[in-house]
ModelCIF file with pLDDT and N, C-alpha, C, O atoms, coordinates in Angstrom:
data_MODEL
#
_entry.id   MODEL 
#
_entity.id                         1 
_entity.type                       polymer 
_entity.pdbx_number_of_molecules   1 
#
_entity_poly.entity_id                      1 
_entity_poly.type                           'polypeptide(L)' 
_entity_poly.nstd_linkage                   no 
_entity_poly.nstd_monomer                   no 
_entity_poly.pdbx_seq_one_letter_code       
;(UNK)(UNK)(UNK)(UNK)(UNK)(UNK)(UNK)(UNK)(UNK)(UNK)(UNK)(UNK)(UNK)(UNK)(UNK)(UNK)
(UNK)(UNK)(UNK)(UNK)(UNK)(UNK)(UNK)(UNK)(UNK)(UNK)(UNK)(UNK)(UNK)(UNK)(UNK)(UNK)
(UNK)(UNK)
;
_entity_poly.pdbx_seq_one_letter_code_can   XXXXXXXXXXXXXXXXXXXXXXXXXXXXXXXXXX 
_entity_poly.pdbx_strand_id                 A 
#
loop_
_entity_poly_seq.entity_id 
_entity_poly_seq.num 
_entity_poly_seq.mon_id 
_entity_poly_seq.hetero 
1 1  UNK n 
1 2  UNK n 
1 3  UNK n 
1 4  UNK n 
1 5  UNK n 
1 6  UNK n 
1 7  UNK n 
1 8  UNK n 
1 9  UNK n 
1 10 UNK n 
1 11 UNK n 
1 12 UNK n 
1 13 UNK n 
1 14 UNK n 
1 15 UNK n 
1 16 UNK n 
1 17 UNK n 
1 18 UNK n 
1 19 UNK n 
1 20 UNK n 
1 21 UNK n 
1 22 UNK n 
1 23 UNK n 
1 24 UNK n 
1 25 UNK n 
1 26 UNK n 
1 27 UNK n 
1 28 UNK n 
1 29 UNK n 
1 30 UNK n 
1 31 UNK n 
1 32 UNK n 
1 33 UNK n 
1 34 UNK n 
#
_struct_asym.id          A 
_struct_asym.entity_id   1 
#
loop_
_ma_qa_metric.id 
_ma_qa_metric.mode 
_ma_qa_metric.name 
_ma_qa_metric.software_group_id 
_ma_qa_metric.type 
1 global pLDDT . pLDDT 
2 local  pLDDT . pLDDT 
#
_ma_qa_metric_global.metric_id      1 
_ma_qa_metric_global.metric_value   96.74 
_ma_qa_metric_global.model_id       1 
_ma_qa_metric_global.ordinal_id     1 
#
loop_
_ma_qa_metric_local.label_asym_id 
_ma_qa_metric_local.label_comp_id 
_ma_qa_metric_local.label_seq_id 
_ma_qa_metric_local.metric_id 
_ma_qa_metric_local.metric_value 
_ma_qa_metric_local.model_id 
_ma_qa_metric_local.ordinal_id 
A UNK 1  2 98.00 1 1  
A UNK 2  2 98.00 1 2  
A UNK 3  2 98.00 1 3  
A UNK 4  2 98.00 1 4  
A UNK 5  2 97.00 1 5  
A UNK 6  2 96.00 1 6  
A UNK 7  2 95.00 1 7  
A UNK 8  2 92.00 1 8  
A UNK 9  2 93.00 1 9  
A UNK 10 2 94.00 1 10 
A UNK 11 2 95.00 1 11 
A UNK 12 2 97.00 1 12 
A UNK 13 2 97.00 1 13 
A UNK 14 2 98.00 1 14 
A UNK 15 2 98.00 1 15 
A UNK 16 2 98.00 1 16 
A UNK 17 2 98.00 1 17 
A UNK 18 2 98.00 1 18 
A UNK 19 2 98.00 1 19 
A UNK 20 2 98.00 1 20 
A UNK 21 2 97.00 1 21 
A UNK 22 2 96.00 1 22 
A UNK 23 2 95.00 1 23 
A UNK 24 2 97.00 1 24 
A UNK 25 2 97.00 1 25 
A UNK 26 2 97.00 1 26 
A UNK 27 2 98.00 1 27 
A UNK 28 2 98.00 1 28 
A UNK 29 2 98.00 1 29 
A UNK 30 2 98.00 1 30 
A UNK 31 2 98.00 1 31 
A UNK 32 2 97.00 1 32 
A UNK 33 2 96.00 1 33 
A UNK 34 2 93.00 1 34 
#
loop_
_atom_site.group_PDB 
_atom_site.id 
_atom_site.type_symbol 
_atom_site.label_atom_id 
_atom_site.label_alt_id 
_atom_site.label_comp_id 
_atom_site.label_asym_id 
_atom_site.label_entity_id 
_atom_site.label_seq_id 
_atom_site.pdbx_PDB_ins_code 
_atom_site.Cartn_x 
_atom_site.Cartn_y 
_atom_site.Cartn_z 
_atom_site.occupancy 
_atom_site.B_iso_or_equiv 
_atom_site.pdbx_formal_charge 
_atom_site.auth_seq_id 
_atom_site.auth_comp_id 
_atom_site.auth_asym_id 
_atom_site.auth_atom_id 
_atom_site.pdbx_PDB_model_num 
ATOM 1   N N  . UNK A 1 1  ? -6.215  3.676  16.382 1.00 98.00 ? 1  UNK A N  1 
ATOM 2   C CA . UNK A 1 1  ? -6.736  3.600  17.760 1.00 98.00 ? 1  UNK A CA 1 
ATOM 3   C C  . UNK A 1 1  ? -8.179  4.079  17.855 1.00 98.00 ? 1  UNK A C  1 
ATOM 4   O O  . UNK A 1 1  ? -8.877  3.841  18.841 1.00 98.00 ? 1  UNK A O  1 
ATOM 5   N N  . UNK A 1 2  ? -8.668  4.874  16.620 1.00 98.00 ? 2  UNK A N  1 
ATOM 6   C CA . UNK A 1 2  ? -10.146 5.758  16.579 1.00 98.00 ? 2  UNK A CA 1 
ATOM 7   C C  . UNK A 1 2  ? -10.918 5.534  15.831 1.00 98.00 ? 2  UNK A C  1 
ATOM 8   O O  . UNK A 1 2  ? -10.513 5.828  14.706 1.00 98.00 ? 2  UNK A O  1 
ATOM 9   N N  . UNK A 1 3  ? -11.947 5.118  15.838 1.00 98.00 ? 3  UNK A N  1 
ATOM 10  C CA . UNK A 1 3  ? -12.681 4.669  14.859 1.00 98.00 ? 3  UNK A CA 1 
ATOM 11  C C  . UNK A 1 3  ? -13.862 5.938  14.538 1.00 98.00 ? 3  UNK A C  1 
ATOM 12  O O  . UNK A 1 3  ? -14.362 6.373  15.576 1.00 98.00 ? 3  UNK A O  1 
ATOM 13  N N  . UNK A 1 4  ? -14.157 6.313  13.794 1.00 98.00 ? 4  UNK A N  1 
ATOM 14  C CA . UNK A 1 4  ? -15.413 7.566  13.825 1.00 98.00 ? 4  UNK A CA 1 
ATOM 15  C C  . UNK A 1 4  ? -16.724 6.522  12.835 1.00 98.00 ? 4  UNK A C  1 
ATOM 16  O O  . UNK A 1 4  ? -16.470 5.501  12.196 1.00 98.00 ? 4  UNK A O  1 
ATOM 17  N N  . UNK A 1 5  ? -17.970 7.126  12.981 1.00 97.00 ? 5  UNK A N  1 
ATOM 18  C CA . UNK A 1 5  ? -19.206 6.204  12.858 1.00 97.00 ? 5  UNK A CA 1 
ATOM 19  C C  . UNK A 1 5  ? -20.430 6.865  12.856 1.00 97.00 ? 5  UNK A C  1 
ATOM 20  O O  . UNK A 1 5  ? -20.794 7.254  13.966 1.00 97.00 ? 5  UNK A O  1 
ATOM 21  N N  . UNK A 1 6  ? -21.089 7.075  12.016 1.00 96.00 ? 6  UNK A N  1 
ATOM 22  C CA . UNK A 1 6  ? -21.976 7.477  12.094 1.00 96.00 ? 6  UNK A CA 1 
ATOM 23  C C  . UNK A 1 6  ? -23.660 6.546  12.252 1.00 96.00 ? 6  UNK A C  1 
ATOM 24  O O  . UNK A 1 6  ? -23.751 5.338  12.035 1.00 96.00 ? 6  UNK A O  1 
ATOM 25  N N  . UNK A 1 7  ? -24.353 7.064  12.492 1.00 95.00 ? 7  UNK A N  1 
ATOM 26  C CA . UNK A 1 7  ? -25.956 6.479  12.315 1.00 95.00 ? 7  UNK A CA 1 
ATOM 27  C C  . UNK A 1 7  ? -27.088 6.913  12.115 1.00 95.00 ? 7  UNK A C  1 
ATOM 28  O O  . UNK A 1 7  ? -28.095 6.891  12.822 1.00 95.00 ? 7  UNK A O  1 
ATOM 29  N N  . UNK A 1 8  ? -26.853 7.401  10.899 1.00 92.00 ? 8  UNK A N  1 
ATOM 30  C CA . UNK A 1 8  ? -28.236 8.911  10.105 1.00 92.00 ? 8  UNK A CA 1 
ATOM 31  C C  . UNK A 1 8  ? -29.348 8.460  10.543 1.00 92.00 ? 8  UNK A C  1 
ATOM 32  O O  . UNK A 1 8  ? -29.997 9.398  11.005 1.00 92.00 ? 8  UNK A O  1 
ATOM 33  N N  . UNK A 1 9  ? -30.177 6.963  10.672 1.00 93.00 ? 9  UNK A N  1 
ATOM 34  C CA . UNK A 1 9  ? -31.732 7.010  11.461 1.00 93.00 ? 9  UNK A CA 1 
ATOM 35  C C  . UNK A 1 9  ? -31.507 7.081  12.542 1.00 93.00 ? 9  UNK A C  1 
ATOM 36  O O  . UNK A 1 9  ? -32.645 7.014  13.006 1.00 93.00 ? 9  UNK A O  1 
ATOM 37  N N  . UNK A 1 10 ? -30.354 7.244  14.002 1.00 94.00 ? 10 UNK A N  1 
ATOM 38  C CA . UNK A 1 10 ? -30.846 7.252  14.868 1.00 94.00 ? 10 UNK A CA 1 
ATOM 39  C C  . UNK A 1 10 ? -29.914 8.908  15.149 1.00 94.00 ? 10 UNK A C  1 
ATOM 40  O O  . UNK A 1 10 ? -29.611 9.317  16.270 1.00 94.00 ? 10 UNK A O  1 
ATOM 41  N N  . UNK A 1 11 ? -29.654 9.514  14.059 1.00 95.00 ? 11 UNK A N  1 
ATOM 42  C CA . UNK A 1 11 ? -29.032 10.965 14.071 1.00 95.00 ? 11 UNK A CA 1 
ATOM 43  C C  . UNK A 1 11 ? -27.968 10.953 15.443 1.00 95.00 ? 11 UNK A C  1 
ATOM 44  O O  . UNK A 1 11 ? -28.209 11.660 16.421 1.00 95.00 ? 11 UNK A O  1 
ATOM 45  N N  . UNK A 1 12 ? -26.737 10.030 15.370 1.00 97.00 ? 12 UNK A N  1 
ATOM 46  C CA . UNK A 1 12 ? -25.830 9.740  16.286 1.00 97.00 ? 12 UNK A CA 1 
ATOM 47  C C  . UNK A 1 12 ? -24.349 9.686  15.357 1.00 97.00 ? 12 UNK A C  1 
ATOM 48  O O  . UNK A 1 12 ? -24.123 9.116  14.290 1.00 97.00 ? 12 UNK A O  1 
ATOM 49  N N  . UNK A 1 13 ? -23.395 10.585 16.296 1.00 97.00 ? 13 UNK A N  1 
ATOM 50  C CA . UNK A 1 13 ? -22.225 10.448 16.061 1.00 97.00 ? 13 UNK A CA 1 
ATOM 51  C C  . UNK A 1 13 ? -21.448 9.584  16.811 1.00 97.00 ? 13 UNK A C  1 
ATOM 52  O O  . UNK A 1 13 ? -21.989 9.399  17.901 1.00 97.00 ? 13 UNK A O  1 
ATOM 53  N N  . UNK A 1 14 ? -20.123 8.810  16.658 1.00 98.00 ? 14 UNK A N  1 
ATOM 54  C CA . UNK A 1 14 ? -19.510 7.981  17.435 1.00 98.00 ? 14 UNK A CA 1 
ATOM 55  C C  . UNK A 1 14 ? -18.225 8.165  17.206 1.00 98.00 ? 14 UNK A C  1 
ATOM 56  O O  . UNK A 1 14 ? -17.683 8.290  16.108 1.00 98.00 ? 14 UNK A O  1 
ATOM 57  N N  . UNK A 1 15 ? -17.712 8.181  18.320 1.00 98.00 ? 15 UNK A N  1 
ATOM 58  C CA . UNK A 1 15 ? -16.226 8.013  18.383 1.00 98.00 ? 15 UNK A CA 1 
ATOM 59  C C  . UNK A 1 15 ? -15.880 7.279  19.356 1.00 98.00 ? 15 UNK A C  1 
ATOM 60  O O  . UNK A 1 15 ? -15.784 7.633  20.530 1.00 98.00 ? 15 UNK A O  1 
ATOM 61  N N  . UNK A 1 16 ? -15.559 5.597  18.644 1.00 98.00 ? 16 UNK A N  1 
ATOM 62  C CA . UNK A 1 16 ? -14.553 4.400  19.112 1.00 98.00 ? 16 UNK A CA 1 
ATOM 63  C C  . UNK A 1 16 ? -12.887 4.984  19.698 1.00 98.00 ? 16 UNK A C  1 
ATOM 64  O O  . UNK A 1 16 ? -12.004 5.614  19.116 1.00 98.00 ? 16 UNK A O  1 
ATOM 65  N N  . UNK A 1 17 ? -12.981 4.478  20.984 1.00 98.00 ? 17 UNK A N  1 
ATOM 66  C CA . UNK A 1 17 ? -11.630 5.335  21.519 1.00 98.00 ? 17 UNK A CA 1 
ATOM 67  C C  . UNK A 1 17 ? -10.659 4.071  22.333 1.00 98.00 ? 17 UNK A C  1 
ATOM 68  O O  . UNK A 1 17 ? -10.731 3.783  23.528 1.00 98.00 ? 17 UNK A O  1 
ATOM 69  N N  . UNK A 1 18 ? -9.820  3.488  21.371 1.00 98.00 ? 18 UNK A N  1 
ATOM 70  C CA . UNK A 1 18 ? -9.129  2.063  21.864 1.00 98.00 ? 18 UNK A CA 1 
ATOM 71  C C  . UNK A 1 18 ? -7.637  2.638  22.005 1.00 98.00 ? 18 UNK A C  1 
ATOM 72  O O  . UNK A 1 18 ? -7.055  3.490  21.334 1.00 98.00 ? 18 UNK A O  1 
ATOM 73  N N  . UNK A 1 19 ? -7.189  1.825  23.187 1.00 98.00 ? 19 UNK A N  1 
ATOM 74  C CA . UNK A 1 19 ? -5.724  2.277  23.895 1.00 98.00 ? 19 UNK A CA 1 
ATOM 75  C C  . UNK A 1 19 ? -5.515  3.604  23.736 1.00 98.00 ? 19 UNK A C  1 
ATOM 76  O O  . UNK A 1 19 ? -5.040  4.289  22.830 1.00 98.00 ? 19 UNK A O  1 
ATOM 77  N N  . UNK A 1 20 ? -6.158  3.913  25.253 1.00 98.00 ? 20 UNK A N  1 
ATOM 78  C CA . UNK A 1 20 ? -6.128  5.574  25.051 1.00 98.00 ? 20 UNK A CA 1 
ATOM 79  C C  . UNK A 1 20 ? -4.461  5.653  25.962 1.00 98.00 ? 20 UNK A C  1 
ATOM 80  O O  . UNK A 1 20 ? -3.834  4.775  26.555 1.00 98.00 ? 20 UNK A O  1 
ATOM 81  N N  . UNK A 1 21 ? -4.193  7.005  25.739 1.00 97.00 ? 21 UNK A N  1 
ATOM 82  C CA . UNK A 1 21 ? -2.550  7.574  26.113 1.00 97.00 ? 21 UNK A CA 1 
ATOM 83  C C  . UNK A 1 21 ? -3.269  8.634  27.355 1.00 97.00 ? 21 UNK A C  1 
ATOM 84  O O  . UNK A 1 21 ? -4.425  9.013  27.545 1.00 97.00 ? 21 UNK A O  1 
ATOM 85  N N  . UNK A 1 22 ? -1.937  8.888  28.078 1.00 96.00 ? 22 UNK A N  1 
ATOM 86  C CA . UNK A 1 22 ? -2.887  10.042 28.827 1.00 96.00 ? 22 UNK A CA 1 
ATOM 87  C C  . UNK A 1 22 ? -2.487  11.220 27.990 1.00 96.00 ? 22 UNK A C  1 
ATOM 88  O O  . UNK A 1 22 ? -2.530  12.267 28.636 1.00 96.00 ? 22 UNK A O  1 
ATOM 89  N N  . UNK A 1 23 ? -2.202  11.322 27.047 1.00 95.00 ? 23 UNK A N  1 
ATOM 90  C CA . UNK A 1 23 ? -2.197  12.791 25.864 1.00 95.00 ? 23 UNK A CA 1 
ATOM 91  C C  . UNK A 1 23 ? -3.346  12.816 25.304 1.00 95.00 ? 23 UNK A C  1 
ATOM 92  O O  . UNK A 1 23 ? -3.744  13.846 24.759 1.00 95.00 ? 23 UNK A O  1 
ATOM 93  N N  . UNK A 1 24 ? -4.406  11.183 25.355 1.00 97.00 ? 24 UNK A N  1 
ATOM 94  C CA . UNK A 1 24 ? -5.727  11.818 24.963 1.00 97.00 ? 24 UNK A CA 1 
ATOM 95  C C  . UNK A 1 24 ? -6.264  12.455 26.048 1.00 97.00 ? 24 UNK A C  1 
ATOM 96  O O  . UNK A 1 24 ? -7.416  12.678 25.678 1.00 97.00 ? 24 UNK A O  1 
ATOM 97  N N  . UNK A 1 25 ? -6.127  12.963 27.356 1.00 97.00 ? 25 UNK A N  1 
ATOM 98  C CA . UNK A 1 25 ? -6.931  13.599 28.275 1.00 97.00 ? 25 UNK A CA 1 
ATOM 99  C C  . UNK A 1 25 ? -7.274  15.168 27.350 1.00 97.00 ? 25 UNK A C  1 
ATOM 100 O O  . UNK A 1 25 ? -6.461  15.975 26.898 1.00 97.00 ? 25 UNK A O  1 
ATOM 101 N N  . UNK A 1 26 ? -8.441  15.184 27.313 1.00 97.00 ? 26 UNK A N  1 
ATOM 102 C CA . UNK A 1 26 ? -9.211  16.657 26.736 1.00 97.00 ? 26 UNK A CA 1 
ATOM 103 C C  . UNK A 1 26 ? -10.155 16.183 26.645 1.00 97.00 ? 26 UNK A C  1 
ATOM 104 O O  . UNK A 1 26 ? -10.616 15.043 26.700 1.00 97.00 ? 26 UNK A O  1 
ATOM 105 N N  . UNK A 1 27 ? -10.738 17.935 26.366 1.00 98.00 ? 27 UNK A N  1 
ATOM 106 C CA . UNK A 1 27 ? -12.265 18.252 26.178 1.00 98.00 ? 27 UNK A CA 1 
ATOM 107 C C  . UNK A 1 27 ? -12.829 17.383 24.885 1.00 98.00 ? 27 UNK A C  1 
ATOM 108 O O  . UNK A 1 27 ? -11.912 17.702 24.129 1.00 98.00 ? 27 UNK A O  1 
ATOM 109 N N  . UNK A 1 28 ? -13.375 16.815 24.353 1.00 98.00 ? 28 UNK A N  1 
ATOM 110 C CA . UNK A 1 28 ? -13.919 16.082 23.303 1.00 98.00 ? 28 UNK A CA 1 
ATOM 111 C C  . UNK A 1 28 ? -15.183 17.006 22.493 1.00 98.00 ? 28 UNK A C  1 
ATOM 112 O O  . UNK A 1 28 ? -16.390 16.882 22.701 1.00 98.00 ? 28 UNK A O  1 
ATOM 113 N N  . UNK A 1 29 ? -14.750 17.626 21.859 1.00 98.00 ? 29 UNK A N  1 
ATOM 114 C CA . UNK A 1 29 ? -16.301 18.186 20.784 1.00 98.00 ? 29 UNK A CA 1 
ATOM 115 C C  . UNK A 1 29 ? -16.573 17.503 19.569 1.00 98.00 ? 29 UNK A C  1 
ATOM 116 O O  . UNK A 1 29 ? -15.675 16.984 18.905 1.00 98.00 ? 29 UNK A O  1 
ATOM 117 N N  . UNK A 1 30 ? -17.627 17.483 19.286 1.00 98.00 ? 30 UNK A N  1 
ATOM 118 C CA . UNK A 1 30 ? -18.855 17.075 18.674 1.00 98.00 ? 30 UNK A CA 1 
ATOM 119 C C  . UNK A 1 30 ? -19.213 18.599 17.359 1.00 98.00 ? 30 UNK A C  1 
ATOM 120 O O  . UNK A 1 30 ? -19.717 19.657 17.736 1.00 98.00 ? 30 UNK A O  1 
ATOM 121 N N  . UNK A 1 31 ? -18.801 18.320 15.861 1.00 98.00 ? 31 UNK A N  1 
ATOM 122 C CA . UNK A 1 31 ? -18.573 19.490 15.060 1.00 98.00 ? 31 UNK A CA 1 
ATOM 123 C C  . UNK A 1 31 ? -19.258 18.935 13.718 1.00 98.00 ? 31 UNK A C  1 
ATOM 124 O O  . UNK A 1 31 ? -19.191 17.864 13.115 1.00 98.00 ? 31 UNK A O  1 
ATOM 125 N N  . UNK A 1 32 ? -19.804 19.892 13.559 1.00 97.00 ? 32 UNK A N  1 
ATOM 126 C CA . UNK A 1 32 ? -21.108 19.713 12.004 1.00 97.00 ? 32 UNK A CA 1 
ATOM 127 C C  . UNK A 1 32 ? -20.925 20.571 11.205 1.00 97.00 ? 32 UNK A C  1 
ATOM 128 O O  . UNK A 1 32 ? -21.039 21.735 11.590 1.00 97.00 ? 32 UNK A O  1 
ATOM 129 N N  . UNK A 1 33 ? -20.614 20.325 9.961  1.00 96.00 ? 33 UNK A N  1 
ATOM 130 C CA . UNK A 1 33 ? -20.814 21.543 8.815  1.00 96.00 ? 33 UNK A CA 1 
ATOM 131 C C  . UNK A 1 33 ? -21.866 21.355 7.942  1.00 96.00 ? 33 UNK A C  1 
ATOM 132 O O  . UNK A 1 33 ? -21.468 20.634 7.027  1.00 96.00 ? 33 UNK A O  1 
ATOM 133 N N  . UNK A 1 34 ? -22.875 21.627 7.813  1.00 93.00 ? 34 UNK A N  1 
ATOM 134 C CA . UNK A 1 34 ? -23.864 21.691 6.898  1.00 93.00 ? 34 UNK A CA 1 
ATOM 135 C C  . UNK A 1 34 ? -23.945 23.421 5.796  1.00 93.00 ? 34 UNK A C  1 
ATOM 136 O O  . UNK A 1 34 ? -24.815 23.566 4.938  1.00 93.00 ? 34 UNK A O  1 
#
């Protein structure tokens, strides 16, 4: 249902979100480990 995606020249994260449930209702974060 989620697709994740990145785009290092335009420094963008993505998250594709198809047939959502209402159990996806939440906060959504954005998490980096370098």
């Amino acid at each position: 249902r989620f697709t994740i995606s990145a785009d290092p020249d335009k420094n963008t994260l993505y998250l594709q979100m198809n047939n959502l449930k209402s159990t996806d209702t939440a906060v959504y974060y954005c998490h980096a480990r370098v």
